[in-house]
PDB file of N, CA and C in Angstrom:
ATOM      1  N   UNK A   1      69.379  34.827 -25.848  1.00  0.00           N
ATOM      2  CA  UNK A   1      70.062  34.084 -24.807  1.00  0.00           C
ATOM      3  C   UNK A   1      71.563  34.325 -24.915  1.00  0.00           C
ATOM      4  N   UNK A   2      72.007  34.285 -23.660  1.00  0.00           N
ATOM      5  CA  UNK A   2      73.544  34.909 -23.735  1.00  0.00           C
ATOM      6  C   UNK A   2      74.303  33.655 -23.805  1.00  0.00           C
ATOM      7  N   UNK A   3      75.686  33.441 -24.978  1.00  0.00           N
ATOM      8  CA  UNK A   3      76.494  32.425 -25.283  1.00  0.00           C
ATOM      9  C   UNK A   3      77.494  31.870 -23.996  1.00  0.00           C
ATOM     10  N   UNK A   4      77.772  33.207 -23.078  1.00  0.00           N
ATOM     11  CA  UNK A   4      78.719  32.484 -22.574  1.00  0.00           C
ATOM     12  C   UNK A   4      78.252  33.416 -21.221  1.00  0.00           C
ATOM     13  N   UNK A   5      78.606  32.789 -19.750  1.00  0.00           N
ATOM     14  CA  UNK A   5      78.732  33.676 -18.624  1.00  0.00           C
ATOM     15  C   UNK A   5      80.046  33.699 -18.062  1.00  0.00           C
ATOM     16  N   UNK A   6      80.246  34.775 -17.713  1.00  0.00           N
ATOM     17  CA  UNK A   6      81.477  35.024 -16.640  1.00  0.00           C
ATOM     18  C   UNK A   6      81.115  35.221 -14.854  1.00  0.00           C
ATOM     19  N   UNK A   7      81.786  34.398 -14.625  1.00  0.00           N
ATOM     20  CA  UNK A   7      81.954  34.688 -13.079  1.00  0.00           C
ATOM     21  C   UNK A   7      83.512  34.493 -12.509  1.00  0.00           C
ATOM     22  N   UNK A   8      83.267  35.853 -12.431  1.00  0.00           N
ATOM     23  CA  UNK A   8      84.881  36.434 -11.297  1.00  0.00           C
ATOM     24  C   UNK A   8      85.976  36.104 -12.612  1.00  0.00           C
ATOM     25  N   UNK A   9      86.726  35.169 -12.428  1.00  0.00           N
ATOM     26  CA  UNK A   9      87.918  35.202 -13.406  1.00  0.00           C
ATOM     27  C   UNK A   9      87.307  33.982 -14.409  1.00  0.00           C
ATOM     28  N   UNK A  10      86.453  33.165 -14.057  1.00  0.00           N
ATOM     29  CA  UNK A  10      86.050  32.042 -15.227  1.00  0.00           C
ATOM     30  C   UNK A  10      84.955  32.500 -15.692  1.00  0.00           C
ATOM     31  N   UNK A  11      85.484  32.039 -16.971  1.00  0.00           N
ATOM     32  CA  UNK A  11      84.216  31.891 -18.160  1.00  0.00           C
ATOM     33  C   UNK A  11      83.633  30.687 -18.773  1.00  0.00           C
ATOM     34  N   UNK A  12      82.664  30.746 -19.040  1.00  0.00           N
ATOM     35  CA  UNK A  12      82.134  29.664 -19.374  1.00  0.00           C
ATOM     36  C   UNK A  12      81.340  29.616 -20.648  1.00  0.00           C
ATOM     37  N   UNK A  13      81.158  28.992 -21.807  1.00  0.00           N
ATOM     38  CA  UNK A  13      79.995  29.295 -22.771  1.00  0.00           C
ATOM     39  C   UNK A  13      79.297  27.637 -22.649  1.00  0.00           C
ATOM     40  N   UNK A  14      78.505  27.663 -23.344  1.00  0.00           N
ATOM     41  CA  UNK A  14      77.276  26.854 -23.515  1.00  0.00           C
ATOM     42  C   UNK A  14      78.209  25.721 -23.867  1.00  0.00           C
ATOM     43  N   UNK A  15      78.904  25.634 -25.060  1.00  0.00           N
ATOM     44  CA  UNK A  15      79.918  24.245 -25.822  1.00  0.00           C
ATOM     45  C   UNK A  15      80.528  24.020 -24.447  1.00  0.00           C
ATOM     46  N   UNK A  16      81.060  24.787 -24.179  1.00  0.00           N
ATOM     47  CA  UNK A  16      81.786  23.808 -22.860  1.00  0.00           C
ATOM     48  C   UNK A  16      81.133  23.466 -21.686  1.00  0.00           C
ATOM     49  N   UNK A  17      79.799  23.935 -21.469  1.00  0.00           N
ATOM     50  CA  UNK A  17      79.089  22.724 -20.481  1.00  0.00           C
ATOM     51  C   UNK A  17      78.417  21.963 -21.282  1.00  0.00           C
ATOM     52  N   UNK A  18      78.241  21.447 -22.207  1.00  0.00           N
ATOM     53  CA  UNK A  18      77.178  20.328 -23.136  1.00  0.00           C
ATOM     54  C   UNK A  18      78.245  19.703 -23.181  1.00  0.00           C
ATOM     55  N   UNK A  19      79.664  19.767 -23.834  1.00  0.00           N
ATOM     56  CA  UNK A  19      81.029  19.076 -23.547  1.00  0.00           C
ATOM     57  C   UNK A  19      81.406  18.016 -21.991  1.00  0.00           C
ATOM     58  N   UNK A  20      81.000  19.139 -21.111  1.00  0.00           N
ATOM     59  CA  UNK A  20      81.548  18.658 -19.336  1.00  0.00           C
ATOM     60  C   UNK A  20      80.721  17.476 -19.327  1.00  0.00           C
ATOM     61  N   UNK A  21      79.423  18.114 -19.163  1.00  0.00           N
ATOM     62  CA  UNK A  21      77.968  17.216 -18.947  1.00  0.00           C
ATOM     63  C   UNK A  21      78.018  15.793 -20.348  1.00  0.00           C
ATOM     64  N   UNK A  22      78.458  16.113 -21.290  1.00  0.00           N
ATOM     65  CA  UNK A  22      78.678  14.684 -21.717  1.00  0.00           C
ATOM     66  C   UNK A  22      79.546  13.722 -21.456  1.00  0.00           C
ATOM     67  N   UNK A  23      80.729  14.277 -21.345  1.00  0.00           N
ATOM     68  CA  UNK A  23      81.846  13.651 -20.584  1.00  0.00           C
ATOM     69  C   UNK A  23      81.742  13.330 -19.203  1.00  0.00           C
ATOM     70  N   UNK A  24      80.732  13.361 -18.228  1.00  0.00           N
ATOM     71  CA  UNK A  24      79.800  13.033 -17.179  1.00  0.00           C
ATOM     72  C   UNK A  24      79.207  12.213 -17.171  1.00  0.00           C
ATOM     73  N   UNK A  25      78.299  12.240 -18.067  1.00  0.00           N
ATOM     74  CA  UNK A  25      77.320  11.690 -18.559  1.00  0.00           C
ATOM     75  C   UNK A  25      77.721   9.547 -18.736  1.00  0.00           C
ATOM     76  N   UNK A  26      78.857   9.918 -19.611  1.00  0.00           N
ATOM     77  CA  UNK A  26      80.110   8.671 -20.443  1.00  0.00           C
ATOM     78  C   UNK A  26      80.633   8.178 -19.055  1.00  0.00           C
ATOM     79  N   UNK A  27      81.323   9.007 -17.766  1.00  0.00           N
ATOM     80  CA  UNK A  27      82.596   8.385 -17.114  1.00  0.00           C
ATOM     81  C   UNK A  27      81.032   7.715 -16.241  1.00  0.00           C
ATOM     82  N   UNK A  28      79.964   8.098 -15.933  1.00  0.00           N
ATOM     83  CA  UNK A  28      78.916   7.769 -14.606  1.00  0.00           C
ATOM     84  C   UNK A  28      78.398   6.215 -15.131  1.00  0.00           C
ATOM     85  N   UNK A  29      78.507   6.765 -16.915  1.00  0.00           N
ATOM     86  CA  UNK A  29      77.740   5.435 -17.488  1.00  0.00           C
ATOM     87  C   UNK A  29      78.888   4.137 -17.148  1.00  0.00           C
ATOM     88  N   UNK A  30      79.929   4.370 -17.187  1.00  0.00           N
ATOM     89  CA  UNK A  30      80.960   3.321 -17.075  1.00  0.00           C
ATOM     90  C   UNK A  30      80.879   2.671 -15.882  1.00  0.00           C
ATOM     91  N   UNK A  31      81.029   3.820 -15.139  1.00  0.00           N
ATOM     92  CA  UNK A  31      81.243   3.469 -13.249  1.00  0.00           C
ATOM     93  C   UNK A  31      79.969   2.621 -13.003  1.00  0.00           C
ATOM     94  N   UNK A  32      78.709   3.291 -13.707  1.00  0.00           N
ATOM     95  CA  UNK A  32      77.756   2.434 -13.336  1.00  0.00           C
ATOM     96  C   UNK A  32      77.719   1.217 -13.569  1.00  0.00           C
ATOM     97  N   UNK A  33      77.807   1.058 -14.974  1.00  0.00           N
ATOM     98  CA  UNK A  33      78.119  -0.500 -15.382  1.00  0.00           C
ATOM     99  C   UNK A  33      79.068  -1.389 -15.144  1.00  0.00           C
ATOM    100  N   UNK A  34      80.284  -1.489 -14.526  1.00  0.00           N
ATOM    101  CA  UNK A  34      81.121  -1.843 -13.783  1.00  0.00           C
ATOM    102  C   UNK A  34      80.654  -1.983 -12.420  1.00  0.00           C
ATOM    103  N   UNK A  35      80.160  -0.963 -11.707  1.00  0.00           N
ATOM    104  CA  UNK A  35      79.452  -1.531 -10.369  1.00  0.00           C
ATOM    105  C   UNK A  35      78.274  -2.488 -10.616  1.00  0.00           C
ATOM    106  N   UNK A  36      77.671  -2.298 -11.400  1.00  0.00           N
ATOM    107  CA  UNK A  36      76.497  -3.329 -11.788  1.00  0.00           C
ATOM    108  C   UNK A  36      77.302  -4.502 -11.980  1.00  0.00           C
ATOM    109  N   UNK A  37      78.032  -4.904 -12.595  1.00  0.00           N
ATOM    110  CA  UNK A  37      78.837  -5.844 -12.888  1.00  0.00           C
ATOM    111  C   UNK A  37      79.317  -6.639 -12.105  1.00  0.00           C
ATOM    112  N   UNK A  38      79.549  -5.735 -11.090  1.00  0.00           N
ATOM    113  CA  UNK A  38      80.715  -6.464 -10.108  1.00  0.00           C
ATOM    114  C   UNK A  38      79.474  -6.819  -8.868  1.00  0.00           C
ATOM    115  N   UNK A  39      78.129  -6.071  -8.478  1.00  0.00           N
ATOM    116  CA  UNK A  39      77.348  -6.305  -7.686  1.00  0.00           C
ATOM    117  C   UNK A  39      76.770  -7.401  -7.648  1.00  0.00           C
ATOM    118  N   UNK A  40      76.252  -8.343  -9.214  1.00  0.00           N
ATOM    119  CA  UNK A  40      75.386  -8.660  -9.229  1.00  0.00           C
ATOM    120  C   UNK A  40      75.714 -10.127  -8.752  1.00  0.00           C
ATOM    121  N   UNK A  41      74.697 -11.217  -8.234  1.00  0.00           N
ATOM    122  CA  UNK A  41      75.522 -12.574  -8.092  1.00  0.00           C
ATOM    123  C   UNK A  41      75.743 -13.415  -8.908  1.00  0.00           C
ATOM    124  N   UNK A  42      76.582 -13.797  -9.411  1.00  0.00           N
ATOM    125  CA  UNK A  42      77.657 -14.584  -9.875  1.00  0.00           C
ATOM    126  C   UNK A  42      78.612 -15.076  -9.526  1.00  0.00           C
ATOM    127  N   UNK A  43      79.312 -15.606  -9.254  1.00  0.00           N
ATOM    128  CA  UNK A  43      80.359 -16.537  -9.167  1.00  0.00           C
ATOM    129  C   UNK A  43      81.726 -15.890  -9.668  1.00  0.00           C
ATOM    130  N   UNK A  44      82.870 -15.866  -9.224  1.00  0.00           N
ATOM    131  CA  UNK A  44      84.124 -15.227  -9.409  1.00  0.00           C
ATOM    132  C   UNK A  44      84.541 -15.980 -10.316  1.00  0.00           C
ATOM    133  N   UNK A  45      84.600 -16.972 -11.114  1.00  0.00           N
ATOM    134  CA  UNK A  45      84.974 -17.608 -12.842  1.00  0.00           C
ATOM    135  C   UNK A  45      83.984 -16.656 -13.790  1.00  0.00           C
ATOM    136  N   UNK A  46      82.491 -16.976 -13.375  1.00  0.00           N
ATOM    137  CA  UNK A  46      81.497 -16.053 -14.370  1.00  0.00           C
ATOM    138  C   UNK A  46      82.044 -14.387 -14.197  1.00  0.00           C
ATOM    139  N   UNK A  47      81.963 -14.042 -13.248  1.00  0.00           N
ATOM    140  CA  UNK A  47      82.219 -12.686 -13.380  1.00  0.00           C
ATOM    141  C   UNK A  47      83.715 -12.653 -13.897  1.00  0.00           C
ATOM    142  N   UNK A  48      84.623 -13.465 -13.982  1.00  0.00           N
ATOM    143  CA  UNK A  48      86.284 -12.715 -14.616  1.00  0.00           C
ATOM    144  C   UNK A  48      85.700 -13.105 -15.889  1.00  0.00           C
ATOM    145  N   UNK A  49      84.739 -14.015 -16.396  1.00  0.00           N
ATOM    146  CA  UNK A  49      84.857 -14.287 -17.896  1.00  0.00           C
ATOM    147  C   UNK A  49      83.909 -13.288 -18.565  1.00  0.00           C
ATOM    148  N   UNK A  50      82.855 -13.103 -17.571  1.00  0.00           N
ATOM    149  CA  UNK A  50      82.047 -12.123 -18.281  1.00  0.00           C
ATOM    150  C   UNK A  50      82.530 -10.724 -18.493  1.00  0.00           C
ATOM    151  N   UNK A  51      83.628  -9.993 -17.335  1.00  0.00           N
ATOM    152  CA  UNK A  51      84.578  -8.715 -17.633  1.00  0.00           C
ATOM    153  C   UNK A  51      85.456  -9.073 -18.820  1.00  0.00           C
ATOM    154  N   UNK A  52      86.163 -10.219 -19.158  1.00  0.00           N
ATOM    155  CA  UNK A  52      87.021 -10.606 -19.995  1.00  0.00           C
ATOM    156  C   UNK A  52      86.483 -10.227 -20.947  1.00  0.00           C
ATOM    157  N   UNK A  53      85.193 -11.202 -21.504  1.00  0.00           N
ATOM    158  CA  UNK A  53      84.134 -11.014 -22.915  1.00  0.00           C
ATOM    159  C   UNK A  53      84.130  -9.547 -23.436  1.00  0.00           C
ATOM    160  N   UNK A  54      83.573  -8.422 -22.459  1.00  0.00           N
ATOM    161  CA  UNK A  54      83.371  -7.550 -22.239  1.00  0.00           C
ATOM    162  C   UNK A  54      84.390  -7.076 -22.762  1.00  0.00           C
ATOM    163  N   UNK A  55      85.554  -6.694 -22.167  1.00  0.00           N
ATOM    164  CA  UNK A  55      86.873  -5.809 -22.361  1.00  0.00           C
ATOM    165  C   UNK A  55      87.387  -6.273 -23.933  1.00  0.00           C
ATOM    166  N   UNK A  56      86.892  -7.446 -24.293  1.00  0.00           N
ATOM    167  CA  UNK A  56      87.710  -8.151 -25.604  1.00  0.00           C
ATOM    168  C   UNK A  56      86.958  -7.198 -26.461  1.00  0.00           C
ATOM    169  N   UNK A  57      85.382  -7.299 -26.080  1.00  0.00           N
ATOM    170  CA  UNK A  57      84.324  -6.986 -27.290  1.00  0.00           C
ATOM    171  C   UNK A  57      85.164  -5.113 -27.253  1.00  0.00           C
ATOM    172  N   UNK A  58      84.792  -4.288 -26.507  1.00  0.00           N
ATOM    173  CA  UNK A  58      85.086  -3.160 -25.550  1.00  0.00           C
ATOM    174  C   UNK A  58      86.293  -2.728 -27.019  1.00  0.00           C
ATOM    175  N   UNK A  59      87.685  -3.721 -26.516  1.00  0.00           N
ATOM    176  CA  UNK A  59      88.978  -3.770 -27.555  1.00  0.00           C
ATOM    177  C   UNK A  59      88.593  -3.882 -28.936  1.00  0.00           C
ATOM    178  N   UNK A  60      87.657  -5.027 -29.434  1.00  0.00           N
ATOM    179  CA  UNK A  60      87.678  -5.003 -30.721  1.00  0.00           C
ATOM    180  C   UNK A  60      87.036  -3.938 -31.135  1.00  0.00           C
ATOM    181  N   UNK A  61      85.737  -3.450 -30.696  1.00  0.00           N
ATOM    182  CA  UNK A  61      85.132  -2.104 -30.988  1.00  0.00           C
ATOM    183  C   UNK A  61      85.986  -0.831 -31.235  1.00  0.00           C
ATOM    184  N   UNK A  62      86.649  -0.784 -30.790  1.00  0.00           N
ATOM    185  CA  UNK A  62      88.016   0.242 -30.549  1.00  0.00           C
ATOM    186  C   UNK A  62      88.903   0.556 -31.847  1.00  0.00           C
ATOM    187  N   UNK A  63      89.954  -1.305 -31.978  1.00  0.00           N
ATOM    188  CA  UNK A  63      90.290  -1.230 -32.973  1.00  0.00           C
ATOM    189  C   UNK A  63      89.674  -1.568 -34.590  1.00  0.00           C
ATOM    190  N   UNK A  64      88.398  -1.607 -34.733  1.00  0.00           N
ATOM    191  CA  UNK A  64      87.559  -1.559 -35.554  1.00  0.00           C
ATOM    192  C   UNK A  64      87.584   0.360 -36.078  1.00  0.00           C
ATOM    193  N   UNK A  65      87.149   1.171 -35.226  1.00  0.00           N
ATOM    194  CA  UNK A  65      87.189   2.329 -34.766  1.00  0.00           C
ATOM    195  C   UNK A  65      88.342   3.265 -35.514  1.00  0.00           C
ATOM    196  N   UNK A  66      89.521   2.300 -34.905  1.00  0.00           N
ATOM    197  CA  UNK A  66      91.034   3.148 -34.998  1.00  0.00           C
ATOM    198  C   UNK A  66      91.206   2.697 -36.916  1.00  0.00           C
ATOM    199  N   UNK A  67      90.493   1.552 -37.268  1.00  0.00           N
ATOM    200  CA  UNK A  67      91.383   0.998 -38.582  1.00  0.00           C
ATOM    201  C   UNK A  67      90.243   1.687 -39.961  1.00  0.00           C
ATOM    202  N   UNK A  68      89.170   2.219 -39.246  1.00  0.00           N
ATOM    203  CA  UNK A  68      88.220   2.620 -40.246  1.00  0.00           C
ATOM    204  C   UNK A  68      88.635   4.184 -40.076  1.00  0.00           C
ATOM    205  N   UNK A  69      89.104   4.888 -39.005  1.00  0.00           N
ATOM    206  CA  UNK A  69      89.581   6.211 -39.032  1.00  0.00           C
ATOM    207  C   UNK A  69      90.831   6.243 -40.001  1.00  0.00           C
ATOM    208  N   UNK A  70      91.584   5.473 -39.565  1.00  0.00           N
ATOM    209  CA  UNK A  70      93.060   5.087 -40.412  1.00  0.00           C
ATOM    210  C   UNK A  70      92.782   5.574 -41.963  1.00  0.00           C
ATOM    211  N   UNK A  71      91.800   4.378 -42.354  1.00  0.00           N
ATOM    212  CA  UNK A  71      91.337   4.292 -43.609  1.00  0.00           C
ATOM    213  C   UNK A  71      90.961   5.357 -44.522  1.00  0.00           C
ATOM    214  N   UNK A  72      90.151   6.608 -43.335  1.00  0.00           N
ATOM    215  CA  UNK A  72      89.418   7.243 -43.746  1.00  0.00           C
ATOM    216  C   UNK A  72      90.712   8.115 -44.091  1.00  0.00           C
ATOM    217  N   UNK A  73      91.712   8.361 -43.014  1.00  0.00           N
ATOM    218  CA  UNK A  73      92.429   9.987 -43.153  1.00  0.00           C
ATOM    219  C   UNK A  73      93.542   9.725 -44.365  1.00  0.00           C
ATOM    220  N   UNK A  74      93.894   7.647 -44.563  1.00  0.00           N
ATOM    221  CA  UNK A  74      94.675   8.242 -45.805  1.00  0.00           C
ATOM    222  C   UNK A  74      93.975   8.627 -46.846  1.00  0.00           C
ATOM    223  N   UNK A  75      92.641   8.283 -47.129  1.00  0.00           N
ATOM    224  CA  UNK A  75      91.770   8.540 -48.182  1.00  0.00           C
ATOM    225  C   UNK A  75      92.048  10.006 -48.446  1.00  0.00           C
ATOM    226  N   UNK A  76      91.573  11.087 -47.070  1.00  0.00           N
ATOM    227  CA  UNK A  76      92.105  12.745 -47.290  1.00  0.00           C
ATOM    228  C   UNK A  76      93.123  12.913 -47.645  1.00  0.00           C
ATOM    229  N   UNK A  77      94.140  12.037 -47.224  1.00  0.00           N
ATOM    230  CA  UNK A  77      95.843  12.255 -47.448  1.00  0.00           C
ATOM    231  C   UNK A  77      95.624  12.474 -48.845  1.00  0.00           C
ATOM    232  N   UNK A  78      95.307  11.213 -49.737  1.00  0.00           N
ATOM    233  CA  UNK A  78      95.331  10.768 -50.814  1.00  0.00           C
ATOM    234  C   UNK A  78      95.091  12.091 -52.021  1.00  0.00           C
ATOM    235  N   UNK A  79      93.674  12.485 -51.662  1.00  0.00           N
ATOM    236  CA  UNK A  79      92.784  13.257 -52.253  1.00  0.00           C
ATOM    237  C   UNK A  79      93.240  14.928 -52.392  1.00  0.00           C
ATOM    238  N   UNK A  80      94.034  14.853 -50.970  1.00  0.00           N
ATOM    239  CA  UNK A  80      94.687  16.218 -50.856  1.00  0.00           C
ATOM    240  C   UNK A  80      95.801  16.196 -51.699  1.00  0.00           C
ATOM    241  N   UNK A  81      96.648  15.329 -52.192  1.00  0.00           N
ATOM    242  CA  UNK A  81      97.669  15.333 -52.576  1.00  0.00           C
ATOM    243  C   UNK A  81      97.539  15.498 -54.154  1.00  0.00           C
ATOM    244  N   UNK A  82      96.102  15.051 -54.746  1.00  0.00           N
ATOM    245  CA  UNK A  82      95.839  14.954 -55.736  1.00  0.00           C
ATOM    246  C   UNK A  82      95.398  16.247 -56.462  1.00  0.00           C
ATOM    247  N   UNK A  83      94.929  17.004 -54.842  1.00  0.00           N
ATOM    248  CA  UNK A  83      94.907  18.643 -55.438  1.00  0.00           C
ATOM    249  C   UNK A  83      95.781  19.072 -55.361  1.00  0.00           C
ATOM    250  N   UNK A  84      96.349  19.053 -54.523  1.00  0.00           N
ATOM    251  CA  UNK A  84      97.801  19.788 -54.364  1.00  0.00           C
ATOM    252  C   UNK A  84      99.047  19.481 -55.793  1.00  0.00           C
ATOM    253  N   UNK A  85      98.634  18.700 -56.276  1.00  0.00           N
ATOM    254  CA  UNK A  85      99.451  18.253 -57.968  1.00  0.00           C
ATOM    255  C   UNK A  85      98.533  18.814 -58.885  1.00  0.00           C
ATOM    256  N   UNK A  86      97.190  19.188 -59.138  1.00  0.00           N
ATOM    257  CA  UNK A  86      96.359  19.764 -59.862  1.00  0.00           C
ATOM    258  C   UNK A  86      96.690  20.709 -60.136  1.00  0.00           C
ATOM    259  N   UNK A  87      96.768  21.594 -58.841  1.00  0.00           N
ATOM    260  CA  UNK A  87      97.050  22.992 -58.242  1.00  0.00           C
ATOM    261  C   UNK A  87      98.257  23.633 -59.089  1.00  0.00           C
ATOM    262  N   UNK A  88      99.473  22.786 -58.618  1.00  0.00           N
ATOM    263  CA  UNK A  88     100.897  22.929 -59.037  1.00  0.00           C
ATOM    264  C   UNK A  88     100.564  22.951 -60.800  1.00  0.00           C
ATOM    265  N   UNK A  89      99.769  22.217 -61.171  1.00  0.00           N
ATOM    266  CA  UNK A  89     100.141  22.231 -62.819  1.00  0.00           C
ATOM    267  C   UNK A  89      99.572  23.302 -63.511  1.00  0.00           C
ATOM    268  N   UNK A  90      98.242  23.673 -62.510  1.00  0.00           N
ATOM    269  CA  UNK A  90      97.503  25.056 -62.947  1.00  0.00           C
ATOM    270  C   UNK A  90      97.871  26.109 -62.746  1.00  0.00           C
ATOM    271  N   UNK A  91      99.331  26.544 -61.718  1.00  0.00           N
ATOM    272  CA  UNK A  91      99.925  27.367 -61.854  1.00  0.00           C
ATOM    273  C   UNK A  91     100.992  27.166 -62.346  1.00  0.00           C
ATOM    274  N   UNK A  92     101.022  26.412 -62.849  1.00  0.00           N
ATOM    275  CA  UNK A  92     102.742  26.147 -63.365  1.00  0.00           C
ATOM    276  C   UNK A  92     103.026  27.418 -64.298  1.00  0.00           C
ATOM    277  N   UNK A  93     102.078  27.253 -65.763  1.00  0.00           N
ATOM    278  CA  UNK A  93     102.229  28.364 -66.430  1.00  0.00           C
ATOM    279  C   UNK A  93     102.469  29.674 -66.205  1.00  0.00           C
ATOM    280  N   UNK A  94     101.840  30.304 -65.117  1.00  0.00           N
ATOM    281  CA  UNK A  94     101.651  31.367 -64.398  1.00  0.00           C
ATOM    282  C   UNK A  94     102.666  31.883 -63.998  1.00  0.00           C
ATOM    283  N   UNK A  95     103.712  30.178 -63.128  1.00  0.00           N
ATOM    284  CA  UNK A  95     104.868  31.019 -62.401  1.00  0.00           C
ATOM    285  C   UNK A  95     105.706  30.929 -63.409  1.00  0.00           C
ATOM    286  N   UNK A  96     105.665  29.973 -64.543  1.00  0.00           N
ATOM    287  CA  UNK A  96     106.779  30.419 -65.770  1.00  0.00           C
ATOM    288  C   UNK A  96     106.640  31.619 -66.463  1.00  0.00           C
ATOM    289  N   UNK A  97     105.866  32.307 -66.353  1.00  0.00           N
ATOM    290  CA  UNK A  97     105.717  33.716 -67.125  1.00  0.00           C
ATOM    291  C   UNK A  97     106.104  34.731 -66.092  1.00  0.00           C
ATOM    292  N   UNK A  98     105.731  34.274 -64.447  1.00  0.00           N
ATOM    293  CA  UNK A  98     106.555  35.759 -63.892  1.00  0.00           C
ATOM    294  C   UNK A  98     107.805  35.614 -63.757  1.00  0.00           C
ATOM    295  N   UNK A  99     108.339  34.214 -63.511  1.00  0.00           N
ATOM    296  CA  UNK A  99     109.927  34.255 -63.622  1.00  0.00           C
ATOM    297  C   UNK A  99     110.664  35.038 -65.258  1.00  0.00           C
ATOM    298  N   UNK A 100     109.804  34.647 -65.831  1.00  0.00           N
ATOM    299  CA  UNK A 100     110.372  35.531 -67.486  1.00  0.00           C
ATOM    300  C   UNK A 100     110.626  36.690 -67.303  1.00  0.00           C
ATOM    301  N   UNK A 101     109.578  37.641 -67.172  1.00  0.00           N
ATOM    302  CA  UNK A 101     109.718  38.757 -66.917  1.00  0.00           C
ATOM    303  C   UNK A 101     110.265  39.499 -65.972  1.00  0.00           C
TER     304      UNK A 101
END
């Protein structure tokens, strides 16, 4: 099976339509549920509190999201830095002997 097709000046491979089509997939699911939302009957207090609930939960999910990524990349920071001082001491010797000579 061929990875990618060309037509005329665009190209296309497989990752970038499984990419499009998910990102499709995400904006239709939204629109849908928001029109569902807004269709169904309820009352204009229930429906601003039930979008409210929604957008809060929506937010906290998010920054839950952002503070466990946070967490994660100083952890790499951390870990990288710890090789990167390993590194330095395991060549240390090395570069003191070519500066000698």
């Amino acid at each position: 099976m061929k990875d990618d097709i060309t037509t005329g000046e665009y190209r296309y491979t497989i990752k970038d339509n499984a990419v499009t089509a998910i990102s499709f997939l995400l904006v239709g699911m939204g629109v849908g549920a928001l029109l569902a939302m807004l269709l169904t009957p309820k009352s204009g207090p229930q429906m601003r509190k039930s979008i409210r609930r929604k957008y809060e939960d929506a937010r906290d999910a998010v920054g839950e999201w952002t503070e466990q990524a946070t967490e994660q990349a100083e952890e790499l920071w951390e870990r990288g830095a710890d090789l990167a001082s390993e590194a330095k001491k395991k060549v240390a010797p090395l570069s003191h002997k070519l500066r000698r000579s």
